[in-house]
C-alpha atoms as a PDB file:
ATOM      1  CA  UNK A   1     -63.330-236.962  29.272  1.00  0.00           C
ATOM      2  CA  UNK A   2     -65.993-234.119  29.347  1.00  0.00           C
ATOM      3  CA  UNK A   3     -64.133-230.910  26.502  1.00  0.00           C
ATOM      4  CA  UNK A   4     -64.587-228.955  29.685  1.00  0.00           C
ATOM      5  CA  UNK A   5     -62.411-230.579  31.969  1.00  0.00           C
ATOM      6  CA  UNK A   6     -59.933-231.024  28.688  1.00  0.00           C
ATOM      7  CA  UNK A   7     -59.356-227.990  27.804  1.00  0.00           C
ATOM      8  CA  UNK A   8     -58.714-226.282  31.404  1.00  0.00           C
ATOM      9  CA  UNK A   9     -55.883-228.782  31.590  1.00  0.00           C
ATOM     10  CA  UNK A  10     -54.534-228.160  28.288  1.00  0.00           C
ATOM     11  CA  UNK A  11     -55.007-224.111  29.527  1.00  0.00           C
ATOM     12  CA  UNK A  12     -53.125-225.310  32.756  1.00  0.00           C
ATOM     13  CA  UNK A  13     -50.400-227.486  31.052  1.00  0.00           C
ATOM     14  CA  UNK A  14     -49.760-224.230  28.068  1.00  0.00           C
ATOM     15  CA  UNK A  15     -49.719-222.250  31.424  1.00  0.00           C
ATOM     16  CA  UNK A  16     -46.532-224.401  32.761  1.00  0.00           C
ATOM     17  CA  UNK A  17     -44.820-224.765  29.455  1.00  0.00           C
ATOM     18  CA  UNK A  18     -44.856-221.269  28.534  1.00  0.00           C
ATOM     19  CA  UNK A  19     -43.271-220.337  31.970  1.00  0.00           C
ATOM     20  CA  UNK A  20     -40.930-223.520  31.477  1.00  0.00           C
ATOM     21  CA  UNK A  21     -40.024-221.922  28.396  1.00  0.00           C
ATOM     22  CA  UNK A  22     -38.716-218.693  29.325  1.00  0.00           C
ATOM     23  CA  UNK A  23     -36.292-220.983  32.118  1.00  0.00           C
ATOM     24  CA  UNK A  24     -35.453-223.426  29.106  1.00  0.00           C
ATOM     25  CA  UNK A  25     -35.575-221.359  26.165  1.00  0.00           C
ATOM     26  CA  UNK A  26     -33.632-224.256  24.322  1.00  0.00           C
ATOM     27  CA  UNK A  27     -35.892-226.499  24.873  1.00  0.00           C
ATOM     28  CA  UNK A  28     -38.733-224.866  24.758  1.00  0.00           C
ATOM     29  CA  UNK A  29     -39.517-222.841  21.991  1.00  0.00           C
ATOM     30  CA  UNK A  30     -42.230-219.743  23.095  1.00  0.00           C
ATOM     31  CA  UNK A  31     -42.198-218.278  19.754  1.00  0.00           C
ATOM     32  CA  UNK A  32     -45.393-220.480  18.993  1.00  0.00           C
ATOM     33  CA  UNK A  33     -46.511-221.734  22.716  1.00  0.00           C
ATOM     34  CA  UNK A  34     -47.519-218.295  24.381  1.00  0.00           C
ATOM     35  CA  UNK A  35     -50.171-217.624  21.458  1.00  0.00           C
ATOM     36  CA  UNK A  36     -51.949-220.928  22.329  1.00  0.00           C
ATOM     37  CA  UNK A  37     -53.149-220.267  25.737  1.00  0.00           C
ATOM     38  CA  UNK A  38     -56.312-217.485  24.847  1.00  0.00           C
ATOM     39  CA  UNK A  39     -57.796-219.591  21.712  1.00  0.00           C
ATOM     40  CA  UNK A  40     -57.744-222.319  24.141  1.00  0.00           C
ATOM     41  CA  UNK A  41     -59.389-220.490  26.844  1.00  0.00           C
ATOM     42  CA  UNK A  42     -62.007-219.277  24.424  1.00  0.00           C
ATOM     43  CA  UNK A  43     -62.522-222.760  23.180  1.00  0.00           C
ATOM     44  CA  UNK A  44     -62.910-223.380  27.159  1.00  0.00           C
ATOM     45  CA  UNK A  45     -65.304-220.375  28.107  1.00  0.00           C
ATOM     46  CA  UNK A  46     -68.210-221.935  24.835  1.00  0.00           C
ATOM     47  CA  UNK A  47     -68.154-225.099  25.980  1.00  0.00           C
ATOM     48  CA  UNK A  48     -68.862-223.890  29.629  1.00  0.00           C
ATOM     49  CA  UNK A  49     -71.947-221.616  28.769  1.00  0.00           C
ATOM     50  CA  UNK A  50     -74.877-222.175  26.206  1.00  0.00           C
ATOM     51  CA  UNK A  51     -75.221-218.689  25.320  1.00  0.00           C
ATOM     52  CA  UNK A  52     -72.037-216.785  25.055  1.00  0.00           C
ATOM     53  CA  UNK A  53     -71.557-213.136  26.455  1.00  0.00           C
ATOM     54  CA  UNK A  54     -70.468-211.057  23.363  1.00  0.00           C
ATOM     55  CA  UNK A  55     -68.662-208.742  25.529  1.00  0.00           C
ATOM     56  CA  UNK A  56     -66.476-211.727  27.347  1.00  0.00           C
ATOM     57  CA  UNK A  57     -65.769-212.963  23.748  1.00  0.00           C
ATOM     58  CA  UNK A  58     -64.866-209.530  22.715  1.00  0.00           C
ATOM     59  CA  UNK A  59     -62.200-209.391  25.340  1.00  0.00           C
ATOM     60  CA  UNK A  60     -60.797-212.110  24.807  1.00  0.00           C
ATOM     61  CA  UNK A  61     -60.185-210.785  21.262  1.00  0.00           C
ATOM     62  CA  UNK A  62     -58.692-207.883  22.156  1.00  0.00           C
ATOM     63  CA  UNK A  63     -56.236-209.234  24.647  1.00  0.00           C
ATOM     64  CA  UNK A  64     -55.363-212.193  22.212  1.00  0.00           C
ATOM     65  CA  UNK A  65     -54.575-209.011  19.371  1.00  0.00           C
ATOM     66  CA  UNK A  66     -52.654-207.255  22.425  1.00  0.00           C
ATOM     67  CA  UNK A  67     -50.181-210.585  23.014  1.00  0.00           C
ATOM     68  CA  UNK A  68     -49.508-210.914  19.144  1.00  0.00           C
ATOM     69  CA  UNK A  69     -48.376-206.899  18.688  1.00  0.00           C
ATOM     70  CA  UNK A  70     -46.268-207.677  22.107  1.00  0.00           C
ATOM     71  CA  UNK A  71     -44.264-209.851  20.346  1.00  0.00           C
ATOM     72  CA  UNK A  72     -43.897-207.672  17.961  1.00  0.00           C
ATOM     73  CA  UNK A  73     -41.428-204.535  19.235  1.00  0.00           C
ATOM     74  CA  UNK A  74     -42.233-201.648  17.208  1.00  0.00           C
ATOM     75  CA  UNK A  75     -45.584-202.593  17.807  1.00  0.00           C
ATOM     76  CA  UNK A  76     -45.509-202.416  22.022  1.00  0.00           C
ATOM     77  CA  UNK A  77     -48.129-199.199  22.164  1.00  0.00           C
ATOM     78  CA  UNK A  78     -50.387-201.098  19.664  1.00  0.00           C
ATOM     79  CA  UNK A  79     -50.485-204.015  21.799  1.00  0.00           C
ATOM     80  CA  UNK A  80     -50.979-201.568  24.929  1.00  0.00           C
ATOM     81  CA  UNK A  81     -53.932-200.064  23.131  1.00  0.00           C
ATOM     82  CA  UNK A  82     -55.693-203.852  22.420  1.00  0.00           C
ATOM     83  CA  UNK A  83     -54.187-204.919  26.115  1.00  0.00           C
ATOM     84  CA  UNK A  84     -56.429-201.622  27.222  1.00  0.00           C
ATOM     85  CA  UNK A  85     -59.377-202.325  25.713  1.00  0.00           C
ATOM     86  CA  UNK A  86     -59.707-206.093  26.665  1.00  0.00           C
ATOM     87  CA  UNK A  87     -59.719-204.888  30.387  1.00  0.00           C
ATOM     88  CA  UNK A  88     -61.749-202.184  30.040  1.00  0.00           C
ATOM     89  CA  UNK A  89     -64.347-204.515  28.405  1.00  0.00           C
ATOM     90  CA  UNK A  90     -63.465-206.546  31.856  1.00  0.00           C
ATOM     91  CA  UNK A  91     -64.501-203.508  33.585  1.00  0.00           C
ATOM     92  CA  UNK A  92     -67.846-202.645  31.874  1.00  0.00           C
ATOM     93  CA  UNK A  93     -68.642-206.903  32.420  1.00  0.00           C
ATOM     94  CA  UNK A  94     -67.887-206.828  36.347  1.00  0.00           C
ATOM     95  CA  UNK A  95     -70.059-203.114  36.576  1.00  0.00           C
ATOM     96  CA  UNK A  96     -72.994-204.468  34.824  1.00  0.00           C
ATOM     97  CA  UNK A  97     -73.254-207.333  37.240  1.00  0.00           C
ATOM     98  CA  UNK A  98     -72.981-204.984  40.244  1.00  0.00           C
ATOM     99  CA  UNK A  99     -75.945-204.112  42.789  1.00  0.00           C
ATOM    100  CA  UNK A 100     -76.289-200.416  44.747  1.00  0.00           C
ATOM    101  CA  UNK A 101     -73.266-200.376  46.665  1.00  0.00           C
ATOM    102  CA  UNK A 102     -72.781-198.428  49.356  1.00  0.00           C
ATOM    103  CA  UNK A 103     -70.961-195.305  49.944  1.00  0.00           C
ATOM    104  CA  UNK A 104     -68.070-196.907  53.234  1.00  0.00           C
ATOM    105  CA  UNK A 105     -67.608-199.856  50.268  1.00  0.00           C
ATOM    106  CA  UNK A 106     -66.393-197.324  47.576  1.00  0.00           C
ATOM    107  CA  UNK A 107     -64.253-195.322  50.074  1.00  0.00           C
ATOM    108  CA  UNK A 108     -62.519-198.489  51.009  1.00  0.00           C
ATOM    109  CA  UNK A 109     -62.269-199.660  47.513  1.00  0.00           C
ATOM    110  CA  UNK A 110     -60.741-196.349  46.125  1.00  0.00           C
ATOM    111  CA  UNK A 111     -56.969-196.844  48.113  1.00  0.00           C
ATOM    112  CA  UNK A 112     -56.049-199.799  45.992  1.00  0.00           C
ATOM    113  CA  UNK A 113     -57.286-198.346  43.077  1.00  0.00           C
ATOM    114  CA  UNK A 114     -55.385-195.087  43.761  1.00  0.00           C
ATOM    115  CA  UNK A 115     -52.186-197.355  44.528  1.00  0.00           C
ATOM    116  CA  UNK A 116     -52.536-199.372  41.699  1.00  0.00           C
ATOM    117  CA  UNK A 117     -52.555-196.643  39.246  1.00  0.00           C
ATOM    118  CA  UNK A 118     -50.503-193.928  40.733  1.00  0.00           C
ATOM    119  CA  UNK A 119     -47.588-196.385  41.821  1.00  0.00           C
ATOM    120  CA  UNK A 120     -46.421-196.598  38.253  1.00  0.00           C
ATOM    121  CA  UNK A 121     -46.989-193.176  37.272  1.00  0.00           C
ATOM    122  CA  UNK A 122     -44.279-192.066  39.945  1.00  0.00           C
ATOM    123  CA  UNK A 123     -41.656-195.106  39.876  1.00  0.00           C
ATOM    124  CA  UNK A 124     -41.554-195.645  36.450  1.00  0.00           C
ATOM    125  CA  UNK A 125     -41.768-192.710  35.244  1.00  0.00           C
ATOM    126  CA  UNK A 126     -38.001-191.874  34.985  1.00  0.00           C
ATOM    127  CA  UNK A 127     -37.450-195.380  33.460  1.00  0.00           C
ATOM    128  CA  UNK A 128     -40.397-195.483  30.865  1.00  0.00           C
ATOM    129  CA  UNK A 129     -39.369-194.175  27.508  1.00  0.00           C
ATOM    130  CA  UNK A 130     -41.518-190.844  26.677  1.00  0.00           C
ATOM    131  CA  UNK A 131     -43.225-192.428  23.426  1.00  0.00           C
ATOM    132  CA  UNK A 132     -44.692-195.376  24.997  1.00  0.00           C
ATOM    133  CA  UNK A 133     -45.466-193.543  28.534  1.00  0.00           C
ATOM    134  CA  UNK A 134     -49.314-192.419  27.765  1.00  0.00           C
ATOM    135  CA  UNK A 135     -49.887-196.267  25.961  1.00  0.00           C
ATOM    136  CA  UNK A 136     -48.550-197.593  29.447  1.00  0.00           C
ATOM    137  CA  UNK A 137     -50.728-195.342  31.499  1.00  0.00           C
ATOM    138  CA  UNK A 138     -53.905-195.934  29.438  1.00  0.00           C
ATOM    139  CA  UNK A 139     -53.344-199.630  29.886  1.00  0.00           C
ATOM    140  CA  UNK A 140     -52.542-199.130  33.416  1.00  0.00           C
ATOM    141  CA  UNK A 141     -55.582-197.171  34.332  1.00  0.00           C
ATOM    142  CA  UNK A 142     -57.712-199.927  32.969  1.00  0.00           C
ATOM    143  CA  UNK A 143     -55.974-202.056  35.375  1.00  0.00           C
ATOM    144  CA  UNK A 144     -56.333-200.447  38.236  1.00  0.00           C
ATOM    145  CA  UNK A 145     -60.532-199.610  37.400  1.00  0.00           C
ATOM    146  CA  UNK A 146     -60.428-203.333  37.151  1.00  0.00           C
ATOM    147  CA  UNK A 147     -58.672-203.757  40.735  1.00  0.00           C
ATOM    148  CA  UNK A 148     -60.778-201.280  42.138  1.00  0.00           C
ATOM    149  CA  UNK A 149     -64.389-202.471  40.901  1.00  0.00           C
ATOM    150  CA  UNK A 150     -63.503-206.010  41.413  1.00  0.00           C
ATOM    151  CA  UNK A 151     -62.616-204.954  45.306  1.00  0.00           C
ATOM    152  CA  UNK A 152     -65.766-202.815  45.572  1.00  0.00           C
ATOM    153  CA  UNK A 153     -67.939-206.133  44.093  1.00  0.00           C
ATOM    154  CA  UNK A 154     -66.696-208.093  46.759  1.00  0.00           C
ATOM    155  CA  UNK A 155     -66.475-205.568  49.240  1.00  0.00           C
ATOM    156  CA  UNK A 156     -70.375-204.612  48.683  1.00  0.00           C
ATOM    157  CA  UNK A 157     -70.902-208.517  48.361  1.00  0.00           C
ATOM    158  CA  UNK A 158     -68.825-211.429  49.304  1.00  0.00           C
ATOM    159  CA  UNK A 159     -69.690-214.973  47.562  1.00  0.00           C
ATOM    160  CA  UNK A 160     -67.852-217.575  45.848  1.00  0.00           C
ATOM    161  CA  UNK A 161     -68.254-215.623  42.282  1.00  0.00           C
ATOM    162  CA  UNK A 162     -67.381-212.462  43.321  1.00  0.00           C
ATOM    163  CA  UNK A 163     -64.340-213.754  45.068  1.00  0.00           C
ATOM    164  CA  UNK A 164     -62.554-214.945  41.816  1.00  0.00           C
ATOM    165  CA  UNK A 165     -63.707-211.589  40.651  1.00  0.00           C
ATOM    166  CA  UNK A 166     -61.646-210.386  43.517  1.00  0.00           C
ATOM    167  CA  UNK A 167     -58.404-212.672  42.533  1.00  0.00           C
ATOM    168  CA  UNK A 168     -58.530-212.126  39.237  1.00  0.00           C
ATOM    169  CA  UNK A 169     -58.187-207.962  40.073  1.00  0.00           C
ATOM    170  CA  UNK A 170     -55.383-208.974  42.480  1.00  0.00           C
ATOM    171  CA  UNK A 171     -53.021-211.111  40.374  1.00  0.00           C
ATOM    172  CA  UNK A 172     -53.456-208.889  37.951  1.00  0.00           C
ATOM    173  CA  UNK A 173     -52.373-206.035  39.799  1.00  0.00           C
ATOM    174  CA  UNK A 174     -49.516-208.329  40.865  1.00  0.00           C
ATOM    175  CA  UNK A 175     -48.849-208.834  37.339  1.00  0.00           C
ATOM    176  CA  UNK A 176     -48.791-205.291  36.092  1.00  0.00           C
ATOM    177  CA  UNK A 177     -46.381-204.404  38.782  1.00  0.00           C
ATOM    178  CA  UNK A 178     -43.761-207.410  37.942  1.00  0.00           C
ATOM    179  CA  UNK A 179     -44.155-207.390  34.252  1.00  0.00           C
ATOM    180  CA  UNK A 180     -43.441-203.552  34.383  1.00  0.00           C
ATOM    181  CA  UNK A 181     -40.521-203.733  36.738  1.00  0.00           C
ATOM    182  CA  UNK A 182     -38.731-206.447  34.441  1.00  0.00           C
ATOM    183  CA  UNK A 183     -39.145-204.211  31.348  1.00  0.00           C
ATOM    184  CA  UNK A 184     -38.170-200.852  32.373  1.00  0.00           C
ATOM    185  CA  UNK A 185     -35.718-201.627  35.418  1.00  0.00           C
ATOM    186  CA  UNK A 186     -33.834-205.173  35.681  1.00  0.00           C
ATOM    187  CA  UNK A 187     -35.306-208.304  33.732  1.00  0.00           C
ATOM    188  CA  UNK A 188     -35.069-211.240  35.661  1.00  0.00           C
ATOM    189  CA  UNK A 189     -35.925-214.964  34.767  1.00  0.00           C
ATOM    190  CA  UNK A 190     -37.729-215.463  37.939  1.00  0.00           C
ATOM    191  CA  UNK A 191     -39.935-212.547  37.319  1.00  0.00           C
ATOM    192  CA  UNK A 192     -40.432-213.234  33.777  1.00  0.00           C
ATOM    193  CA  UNK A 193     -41.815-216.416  34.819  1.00  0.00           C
ATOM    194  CA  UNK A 194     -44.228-215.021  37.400  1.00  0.00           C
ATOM    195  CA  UNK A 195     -45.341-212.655  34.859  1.00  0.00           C
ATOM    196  CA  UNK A 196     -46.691-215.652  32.527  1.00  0.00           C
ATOM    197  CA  UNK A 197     -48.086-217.286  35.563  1.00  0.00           C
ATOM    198  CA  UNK A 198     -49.939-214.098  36.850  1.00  0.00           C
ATOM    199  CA  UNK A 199     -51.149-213.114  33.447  1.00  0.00           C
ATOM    200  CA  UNK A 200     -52.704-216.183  32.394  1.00  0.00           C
ATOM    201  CA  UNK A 201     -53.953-217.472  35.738  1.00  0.00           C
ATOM    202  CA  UNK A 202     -55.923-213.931  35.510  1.00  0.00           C
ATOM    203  CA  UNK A 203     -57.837-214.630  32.979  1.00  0.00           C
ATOM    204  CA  UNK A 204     -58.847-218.108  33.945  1.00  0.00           C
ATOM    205  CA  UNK A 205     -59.850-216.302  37.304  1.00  0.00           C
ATOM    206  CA  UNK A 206     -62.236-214.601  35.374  1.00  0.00           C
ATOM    207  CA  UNK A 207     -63.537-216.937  33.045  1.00  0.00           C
ATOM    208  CA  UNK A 208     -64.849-218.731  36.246  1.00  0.00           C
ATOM    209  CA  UNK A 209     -66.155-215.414  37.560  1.00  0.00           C
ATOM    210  CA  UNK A 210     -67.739-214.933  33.750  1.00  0.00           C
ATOM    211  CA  UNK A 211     -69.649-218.536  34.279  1.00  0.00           C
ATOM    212  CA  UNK A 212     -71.072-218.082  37.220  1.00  0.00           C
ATOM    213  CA  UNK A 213     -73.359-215.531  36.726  1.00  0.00           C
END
């Protein structure tokens, strides 16, 4: 079996076993599981190219440094820092691969964007603790540049590549909105999972984006 085709379904099966282990948490232990994902993805993304983008690597770095002070709690705005950086490094990728686009595209882009980042900023603002709040929004702004530059790539030019561009902006915006709603309001198992799904499935999204260009 080509180490391609191996390690997306190792990424796939780590994908379903970390979400199985938040349902079964006796049974599944996640303590170990939810690091393995990213070195596996990286191990995917160099056997997919032959020469690497340094910028894509560095990413995946930063958002691999972002899950490991996650799971550590008095670390949460150190991880929201890394978390930041990881997609803004998404963000500077998906810009330098963009053409002119024109003026109608980025009018129509900038409403998700604007929803994306200001959403939070009013409903969770009462529910966010005050330490953490500027860590969330940094990380949050990130995410919703992201959203809105991977809607104006596709928006300015539609094609297989720049559509998982396109899904991986969406899910994550899907993911930012769950993942914040089961920290600061009501955490639900359901949601939890969907959170690991959405997350992870993000980044695969744009791994396939990254090797297409």
């Amino acid at each position: 079996m080509p180490r391609k085709k191996l390690f997306t379904y190792l990424y796939f099966a780590l994908l379903v076993i970390d979400a199985l282990g938040i349902v079964y948490p006796d049974t599944l232990y996640r303590k170990y599981i939810t690091f393995l994902p990213f070195p596996t993805l990286f191990l995917l993304y160099v056997y997919s190219v032959k020469k690497v983008n340094w910028l894509y690597i560095t990413s995946l770095i930063f958002t691999f440094l972002g899950i490991v002070f996650f799971n550590i709690k008095p670390y949460l705005n150190i991880a929201l820092i890394f978390y930041g950086i990881g997609v803004c490094l998404y963000v500077i990728i998906s810009l330098k691969s963009t053409v002119v686009i024109p003026i109608r595209s980025i009018f129509i882009a900038t409403v998700p964007f604007l929803v994306v980042y200001l959403v939070p900023l009013i409903l969770y603002y009462d529910a966010v603790q005050t330490d953490i709040f500027n860590y969330i929004m940094f990380y949050v702004f990130f995410v919703g540049l992201f959203f809105f530059i991977s809607t104006l790539v596709y928006v300015s030019q539609r094609n297989t590549k720049n559509l998982w561009l396109l899904s991986s902006g969406i899910v994550f915006l899907i993911s930012t909105i769950i993942h914040g709603y089961n920290m600061f309001f009501e955490p639900i198992i359901l949601i939890r999972v969907g959170v690991v799904i959405t997350f992870l499935f993000m980044h695969y999204a744009m791994y396939r984006y990254i090797i297409s260009e």
